[in-house]
PDB file of N, CA and C in Angstrom:
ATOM      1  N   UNK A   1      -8.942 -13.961  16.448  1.00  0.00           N
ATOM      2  CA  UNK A   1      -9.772 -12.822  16.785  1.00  0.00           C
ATOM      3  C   UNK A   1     -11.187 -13.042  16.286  1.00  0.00           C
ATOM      4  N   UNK A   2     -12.186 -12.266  16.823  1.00  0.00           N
ATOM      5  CA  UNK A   2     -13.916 -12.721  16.436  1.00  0.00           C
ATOM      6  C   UNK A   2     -13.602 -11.483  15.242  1.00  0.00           C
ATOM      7  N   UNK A   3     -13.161 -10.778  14.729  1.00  0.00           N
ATOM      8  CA  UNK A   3     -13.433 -10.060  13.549  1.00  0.00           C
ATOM      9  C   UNK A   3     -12.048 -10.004  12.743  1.00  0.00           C
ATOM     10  N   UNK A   4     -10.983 -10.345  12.936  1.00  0.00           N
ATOM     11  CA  UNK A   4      -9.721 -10.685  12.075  1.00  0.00           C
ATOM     12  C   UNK A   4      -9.794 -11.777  11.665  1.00  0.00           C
ATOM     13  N   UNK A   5      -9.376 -12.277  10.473  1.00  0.00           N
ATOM     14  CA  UNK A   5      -8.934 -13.605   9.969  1.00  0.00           C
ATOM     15  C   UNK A   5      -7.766 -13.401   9.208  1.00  0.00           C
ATOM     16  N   UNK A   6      -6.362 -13.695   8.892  1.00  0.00           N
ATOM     17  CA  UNK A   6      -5.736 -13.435   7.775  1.00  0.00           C
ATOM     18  C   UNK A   6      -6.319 -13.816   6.464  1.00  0.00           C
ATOM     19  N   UNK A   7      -6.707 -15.162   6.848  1.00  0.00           N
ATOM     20  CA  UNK A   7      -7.012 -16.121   5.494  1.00  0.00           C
ATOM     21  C   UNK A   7      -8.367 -15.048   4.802  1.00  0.00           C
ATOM     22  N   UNK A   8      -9.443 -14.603   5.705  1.00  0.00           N
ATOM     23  CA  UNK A   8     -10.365 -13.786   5.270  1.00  0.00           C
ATOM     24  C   UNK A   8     -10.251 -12.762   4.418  1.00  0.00           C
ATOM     25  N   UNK A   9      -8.891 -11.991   5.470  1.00  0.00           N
ATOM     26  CA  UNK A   9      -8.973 -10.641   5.409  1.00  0.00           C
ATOM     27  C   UNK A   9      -8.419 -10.589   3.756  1.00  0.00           C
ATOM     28  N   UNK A  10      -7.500 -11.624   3.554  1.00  0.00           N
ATOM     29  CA  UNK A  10      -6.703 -11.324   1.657  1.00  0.00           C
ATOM     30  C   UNK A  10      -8.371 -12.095   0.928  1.00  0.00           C
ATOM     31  N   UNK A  11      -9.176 -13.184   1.725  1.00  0.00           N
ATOM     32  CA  UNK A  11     -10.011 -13.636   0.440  1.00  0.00           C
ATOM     33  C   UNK A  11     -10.824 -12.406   0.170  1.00  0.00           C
ATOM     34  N   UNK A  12     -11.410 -11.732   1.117  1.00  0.00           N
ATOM     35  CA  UNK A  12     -12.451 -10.612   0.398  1.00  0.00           C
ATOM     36  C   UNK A  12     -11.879  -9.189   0.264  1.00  0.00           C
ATOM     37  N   UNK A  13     -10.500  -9.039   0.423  1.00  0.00           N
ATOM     38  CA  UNK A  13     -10.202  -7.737  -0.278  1.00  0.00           C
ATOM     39  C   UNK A  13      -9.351  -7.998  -1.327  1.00  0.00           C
ATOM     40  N   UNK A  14      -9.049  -8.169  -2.635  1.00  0.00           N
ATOM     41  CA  UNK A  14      -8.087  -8.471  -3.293  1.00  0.00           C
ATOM     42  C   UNK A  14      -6.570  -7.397  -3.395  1.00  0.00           C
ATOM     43  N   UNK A  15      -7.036  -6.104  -2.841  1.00  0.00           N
ATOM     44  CA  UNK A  15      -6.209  -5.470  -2.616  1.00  0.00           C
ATOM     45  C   UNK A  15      -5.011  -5.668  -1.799  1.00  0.00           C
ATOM     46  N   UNK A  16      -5.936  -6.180  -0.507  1.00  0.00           N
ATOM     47  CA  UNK A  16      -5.228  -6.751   0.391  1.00  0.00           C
ATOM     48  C   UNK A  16      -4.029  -7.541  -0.210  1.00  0.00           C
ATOM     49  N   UNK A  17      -4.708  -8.955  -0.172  1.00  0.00           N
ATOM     50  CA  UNK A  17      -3.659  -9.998  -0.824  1.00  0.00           C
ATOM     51  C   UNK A  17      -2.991  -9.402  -1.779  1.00  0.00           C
ATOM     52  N   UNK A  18      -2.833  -8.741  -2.549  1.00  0.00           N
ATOM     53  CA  UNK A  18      -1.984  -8.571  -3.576  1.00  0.00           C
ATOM     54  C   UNK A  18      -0.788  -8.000  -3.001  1.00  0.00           C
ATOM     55  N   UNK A  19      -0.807  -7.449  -1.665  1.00  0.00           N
ATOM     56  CA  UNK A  19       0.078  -6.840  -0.714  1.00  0.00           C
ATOM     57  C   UNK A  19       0.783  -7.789   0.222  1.00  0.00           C
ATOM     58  N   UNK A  20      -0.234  -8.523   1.182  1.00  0.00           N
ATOM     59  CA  UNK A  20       0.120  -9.029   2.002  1.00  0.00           C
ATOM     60  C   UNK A  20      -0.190 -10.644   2.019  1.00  0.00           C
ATOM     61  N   UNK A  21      -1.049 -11.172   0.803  1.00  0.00           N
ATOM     62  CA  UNK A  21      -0.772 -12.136   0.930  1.00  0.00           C
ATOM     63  C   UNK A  21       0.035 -13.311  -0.173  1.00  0.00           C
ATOM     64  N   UNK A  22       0.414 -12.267  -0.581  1.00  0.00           N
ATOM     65  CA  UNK A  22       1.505 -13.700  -1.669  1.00  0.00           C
ATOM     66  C   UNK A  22       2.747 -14.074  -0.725  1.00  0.00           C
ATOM     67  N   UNK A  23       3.463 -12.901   0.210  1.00  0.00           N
ATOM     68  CA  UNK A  23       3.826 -12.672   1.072  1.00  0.00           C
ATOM     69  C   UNK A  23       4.027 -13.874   2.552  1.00  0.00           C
ATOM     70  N   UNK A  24       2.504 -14.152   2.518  1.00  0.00           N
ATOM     71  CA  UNK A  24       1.677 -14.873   3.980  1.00  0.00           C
ATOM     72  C   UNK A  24       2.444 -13.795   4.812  1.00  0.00           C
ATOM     73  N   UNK A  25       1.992 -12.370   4.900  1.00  0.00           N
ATOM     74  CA  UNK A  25       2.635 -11.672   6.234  1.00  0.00           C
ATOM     75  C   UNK A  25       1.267 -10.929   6.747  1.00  0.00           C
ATOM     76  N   UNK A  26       0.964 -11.970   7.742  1.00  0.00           N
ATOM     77  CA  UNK A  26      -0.259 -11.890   8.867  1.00  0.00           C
ATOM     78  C   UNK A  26       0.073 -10.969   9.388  1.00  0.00           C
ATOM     79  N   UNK A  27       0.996 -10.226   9.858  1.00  0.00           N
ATOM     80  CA  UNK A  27       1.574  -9.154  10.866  1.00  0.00           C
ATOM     81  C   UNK A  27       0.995  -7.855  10.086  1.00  0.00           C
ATOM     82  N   UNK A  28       1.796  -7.639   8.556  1.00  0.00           N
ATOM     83  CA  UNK A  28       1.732  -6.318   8.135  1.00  0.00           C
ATOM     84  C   UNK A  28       0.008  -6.742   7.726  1.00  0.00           C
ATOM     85  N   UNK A  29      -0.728  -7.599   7.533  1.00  0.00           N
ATOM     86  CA  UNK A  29      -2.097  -7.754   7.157  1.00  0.00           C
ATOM     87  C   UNK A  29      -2.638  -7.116   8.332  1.00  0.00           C
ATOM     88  N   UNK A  30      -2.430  -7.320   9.603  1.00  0.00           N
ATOM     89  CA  UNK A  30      -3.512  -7.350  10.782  1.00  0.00           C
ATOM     90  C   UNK A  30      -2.825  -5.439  10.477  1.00  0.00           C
ATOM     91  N   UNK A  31      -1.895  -4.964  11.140  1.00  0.00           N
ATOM     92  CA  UNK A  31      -1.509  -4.088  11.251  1.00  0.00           C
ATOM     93  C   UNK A  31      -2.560  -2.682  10.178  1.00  0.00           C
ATOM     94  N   UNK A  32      -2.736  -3.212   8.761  1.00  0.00           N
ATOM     95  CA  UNK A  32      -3.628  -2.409   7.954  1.00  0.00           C
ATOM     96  C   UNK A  32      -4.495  -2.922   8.506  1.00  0.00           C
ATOM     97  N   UNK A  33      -5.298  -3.775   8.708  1.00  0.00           N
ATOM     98  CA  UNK A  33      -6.645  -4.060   9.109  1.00  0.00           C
ATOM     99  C   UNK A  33      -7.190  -2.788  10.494  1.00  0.00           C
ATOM    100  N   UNK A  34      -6.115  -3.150  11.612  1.00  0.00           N
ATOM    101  CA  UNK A  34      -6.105  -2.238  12.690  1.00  0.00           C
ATOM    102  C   UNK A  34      -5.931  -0.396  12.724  1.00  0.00           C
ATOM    103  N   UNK A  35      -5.267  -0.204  11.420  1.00  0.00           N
ATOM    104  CA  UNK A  35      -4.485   1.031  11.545  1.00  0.00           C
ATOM    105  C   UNK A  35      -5.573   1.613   9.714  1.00  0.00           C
ATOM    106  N   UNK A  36      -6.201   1.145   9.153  1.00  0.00           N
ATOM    107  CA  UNK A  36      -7.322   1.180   8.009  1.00  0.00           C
ATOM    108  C   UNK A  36      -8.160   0.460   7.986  1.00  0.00           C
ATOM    109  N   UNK A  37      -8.029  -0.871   7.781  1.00  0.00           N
ATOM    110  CA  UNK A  37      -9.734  -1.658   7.271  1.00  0.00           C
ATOM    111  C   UNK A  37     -10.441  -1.518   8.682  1.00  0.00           C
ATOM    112  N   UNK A  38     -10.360  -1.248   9.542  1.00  0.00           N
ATOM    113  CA  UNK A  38     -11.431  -1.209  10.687  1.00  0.00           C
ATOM    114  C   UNK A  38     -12.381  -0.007  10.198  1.00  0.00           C
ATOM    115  N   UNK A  39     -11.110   1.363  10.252  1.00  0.00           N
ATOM    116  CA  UNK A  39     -12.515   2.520   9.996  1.00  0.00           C
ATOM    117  C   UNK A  39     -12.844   2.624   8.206  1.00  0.00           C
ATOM    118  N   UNK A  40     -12.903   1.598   7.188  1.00  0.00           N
ATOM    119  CA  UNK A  40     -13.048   1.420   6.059  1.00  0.00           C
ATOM    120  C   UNK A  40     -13.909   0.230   5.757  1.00  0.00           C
ATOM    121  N   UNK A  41     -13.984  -0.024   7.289  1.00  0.00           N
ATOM    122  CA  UNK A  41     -15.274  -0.933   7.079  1.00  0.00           C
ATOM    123  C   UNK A  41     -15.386  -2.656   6.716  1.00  0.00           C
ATOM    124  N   UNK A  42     -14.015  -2.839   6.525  1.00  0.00           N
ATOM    125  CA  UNK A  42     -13.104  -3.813   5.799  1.00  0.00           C
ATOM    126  C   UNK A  42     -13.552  -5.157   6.275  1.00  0.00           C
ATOM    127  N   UNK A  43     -14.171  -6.143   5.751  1.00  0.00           N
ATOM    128  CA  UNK A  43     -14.797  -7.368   5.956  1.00  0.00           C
ATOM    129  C   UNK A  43     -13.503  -8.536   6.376  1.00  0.00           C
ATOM    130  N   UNK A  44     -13.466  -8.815   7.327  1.00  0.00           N
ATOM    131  CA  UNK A  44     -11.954  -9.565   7.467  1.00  0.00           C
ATOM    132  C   UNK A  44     -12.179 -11.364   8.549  1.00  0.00           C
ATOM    133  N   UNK A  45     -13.383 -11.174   8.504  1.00  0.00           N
ATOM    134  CA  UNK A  45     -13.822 -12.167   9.412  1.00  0.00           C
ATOM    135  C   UNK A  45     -14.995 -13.030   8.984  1.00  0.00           C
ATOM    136  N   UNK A  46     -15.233 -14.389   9.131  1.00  0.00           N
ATOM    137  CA  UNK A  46     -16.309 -15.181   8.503  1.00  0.00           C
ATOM    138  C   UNK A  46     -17.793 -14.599   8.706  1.00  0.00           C
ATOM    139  N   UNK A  47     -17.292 -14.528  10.278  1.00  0.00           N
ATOM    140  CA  UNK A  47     -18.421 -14.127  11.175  1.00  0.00           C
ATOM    141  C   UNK A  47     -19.043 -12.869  11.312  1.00  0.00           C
ATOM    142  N   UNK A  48     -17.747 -11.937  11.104  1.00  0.00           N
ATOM    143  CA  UNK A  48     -18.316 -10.516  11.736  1.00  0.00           C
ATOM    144  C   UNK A  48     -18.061  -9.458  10.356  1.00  0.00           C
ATOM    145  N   UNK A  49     -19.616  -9.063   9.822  1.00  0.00           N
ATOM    146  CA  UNK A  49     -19.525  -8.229   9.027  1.00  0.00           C
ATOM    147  C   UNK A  49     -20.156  -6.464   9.824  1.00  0.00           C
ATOM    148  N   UNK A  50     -19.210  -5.662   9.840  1.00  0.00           N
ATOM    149  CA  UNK A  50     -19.088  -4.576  10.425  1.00  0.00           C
ATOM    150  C   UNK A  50     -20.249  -3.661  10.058  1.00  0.00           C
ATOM    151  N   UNK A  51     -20.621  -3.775   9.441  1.00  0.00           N
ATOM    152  CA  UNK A  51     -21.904  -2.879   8.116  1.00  0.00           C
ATOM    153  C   UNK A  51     -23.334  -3.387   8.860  1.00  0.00           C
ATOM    154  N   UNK A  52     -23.374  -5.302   8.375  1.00  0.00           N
ATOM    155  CA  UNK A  52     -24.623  -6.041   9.258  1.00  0.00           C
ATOM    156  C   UNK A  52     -24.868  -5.864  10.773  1.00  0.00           C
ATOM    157  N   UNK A  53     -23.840  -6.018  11.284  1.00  0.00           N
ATOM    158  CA  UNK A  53     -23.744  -5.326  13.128  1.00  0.00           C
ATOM    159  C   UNK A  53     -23.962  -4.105  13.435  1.00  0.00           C
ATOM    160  N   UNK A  54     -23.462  -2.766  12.607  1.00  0.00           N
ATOM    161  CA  UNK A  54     -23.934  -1.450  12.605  1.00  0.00           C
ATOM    162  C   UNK A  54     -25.522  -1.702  12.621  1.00  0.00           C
ATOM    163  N   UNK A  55     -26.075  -2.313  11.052  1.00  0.00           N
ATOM    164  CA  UNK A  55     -27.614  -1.972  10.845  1.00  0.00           C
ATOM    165  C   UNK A  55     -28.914  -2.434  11.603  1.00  0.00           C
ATOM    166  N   UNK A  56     -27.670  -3.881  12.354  1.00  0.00           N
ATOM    167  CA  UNK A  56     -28.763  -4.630  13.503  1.00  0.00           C
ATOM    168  C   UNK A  56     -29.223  -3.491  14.219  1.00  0.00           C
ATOM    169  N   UNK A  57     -28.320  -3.114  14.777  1.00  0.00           N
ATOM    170  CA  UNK A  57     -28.715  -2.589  16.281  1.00  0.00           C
ATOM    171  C   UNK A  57     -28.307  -1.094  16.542  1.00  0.00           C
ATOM    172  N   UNK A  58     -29.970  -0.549  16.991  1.00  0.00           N
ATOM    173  CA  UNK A  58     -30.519   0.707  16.591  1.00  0.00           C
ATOM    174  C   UNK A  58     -29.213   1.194  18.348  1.00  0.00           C
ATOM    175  N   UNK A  59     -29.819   0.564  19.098  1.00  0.00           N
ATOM    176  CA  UNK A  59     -28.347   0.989  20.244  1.00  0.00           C
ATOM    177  C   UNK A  59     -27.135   1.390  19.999  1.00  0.00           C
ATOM    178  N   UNK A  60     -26.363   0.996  19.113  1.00  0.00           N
ATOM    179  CA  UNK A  60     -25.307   1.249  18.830  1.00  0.00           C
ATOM    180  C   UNK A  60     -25.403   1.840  17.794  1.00  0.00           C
ATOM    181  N   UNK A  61     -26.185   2.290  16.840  1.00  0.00           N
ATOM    182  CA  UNK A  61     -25.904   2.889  15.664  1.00  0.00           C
ATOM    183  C   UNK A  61     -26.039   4.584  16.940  1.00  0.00           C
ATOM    184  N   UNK A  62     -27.059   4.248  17.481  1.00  0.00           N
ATOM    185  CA  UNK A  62     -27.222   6.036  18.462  1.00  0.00           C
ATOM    186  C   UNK A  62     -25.755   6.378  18.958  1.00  0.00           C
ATOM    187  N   UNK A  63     -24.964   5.159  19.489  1.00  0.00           N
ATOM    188  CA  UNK A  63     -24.018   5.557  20.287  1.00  0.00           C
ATOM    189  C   UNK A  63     -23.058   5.936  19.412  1.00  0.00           C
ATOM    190  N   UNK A  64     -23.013   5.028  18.361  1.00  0.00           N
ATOM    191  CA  UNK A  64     -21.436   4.812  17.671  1.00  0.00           C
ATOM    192  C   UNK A  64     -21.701   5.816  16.231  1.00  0.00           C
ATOM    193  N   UNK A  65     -22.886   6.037  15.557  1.00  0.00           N
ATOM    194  CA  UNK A  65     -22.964   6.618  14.393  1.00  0.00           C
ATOM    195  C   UNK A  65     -22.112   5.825  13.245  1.00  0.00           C
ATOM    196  N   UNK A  66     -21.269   6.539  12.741  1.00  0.00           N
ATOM    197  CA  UNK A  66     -20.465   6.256  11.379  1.00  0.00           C
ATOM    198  C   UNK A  66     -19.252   5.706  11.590  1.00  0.00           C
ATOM    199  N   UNK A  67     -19.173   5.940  13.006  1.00  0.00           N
ATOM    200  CA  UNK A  67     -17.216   5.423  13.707  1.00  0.00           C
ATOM    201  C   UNK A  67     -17.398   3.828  13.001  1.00  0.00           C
ATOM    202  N   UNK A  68     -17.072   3.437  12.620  1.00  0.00           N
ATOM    203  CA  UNK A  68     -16.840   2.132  12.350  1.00  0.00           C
ATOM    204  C   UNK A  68     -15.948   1.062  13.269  1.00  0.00           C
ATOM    205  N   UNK A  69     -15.030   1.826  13.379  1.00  0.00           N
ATOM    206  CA  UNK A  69     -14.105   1.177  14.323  1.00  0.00           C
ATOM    207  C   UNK A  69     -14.536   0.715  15.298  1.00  0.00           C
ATOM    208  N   UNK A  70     -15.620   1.799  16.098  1.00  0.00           N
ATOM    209  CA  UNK A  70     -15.964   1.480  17.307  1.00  0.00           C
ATOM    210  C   UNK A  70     -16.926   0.405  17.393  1.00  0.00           C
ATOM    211  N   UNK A  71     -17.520  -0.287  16.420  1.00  0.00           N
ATOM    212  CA  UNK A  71     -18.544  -1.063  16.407  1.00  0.00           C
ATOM    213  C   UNK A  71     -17.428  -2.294  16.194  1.00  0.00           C
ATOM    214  N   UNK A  72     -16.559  -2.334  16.056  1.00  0.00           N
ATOM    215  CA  UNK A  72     -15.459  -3.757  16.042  1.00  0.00           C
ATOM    216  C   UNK A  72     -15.252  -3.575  17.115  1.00  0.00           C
ATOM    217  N   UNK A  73     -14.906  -2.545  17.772  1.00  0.00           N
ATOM    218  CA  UNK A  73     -14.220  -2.418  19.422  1.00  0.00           C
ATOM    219  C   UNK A  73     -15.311  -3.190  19.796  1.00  0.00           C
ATOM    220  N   UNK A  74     -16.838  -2.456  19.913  1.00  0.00           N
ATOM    221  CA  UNK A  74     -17.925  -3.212  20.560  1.00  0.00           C
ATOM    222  C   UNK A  74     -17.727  -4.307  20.771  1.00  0.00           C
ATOM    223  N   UNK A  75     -18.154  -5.192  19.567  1.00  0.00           N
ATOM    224  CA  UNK A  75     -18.325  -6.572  19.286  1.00  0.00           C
ATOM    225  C   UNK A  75     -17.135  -7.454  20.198  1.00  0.00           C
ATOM    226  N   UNK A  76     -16.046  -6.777  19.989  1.00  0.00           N
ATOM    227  CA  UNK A  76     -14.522  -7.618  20.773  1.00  0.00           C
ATOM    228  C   UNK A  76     -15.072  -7.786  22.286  1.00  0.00           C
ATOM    229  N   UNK A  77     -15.482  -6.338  22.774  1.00  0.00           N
ATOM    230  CA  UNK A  77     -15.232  -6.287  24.037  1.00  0.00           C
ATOM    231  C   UNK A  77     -16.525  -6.767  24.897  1.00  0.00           C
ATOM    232  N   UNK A  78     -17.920  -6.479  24.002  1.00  0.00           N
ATOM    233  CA  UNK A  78     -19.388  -6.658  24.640  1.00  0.00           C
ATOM    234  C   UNK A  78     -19.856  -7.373  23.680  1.00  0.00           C
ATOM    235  N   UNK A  79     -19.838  -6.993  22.347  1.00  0.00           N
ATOM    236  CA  UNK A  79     -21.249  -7.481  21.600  1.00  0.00           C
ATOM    237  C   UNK A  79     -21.175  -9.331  21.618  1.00  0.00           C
ATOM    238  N   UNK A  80     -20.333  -9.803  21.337  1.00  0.00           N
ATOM    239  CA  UNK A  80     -20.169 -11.004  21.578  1.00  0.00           C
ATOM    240  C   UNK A  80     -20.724 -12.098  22.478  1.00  0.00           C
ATOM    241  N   UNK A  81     -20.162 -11.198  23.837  1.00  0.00           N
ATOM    242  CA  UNK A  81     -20.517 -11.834  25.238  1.00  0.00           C
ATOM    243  C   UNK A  81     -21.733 -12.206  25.608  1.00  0.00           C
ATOM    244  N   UNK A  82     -22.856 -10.917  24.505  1.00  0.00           N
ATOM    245  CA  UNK A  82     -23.856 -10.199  24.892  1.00  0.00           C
ATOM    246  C   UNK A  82     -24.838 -11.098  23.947  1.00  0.00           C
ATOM    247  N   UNK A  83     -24.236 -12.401  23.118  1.00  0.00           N
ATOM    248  CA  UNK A  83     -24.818 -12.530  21.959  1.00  0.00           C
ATOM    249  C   UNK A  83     -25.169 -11.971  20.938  1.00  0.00           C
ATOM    250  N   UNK A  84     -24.535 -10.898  20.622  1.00  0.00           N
ATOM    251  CA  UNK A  84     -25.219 -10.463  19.247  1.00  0.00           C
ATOM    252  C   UNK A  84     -24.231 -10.809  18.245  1.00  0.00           C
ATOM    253  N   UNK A  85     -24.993 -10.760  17.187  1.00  0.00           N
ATOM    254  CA  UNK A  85     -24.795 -11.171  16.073  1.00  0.00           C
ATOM    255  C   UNK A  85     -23.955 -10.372  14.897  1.00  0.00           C
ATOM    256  N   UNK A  86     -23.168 -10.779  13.925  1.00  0.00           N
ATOM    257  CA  UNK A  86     -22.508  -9.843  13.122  1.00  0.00           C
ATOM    258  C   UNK A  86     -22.603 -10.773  11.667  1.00  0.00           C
ATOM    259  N   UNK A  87     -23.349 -11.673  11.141  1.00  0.00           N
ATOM    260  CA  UNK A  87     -23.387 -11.828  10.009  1.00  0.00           C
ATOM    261  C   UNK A  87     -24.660 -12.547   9.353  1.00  0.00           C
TER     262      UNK A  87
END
């Protein structure tokens, strides 16, 4: 995925890993990522920091505001394609 990583998602949350990755269970990892760290803002990808992509771009901060989530939806579905940037 352009904003999931497992390996990411346990290095920069330690919370994470302490759950899901002594474990290696990528499933229940992505699953919190999808179902919490999206609207928590949750750094899970080399590339795509959710916070830096919000502050780029004054377009999407109008559209999306504080949703967080929706600025990962973005990036998956347009921002990417579109070249923009997330880190």
């Amino acid at each position: 995925s352009d904003v999931y990583d497992f390996e990411s998602y346990t290095r920069y949350n330690s919370d994470i890993a302490s759950v899901y990755g002594s474990k290696m269970d990528d499933s229940g990892a992505l699953n919190h990522f999808i179902s919490f760290g999206m609207s928590e803002g949750r750094h899970a990808h080399p590339s795509f920091n959710v916070h830096t992509y919000k502050n780029r771009y004054a377009d999407l901060q109008k559209a999306f505001g504080n949703n967080l989530k929706a600025y990962y939806s973005h990036y998956i579905n347009y921002g990417k394609a579109e070249n923009r940037t997330a880190n």
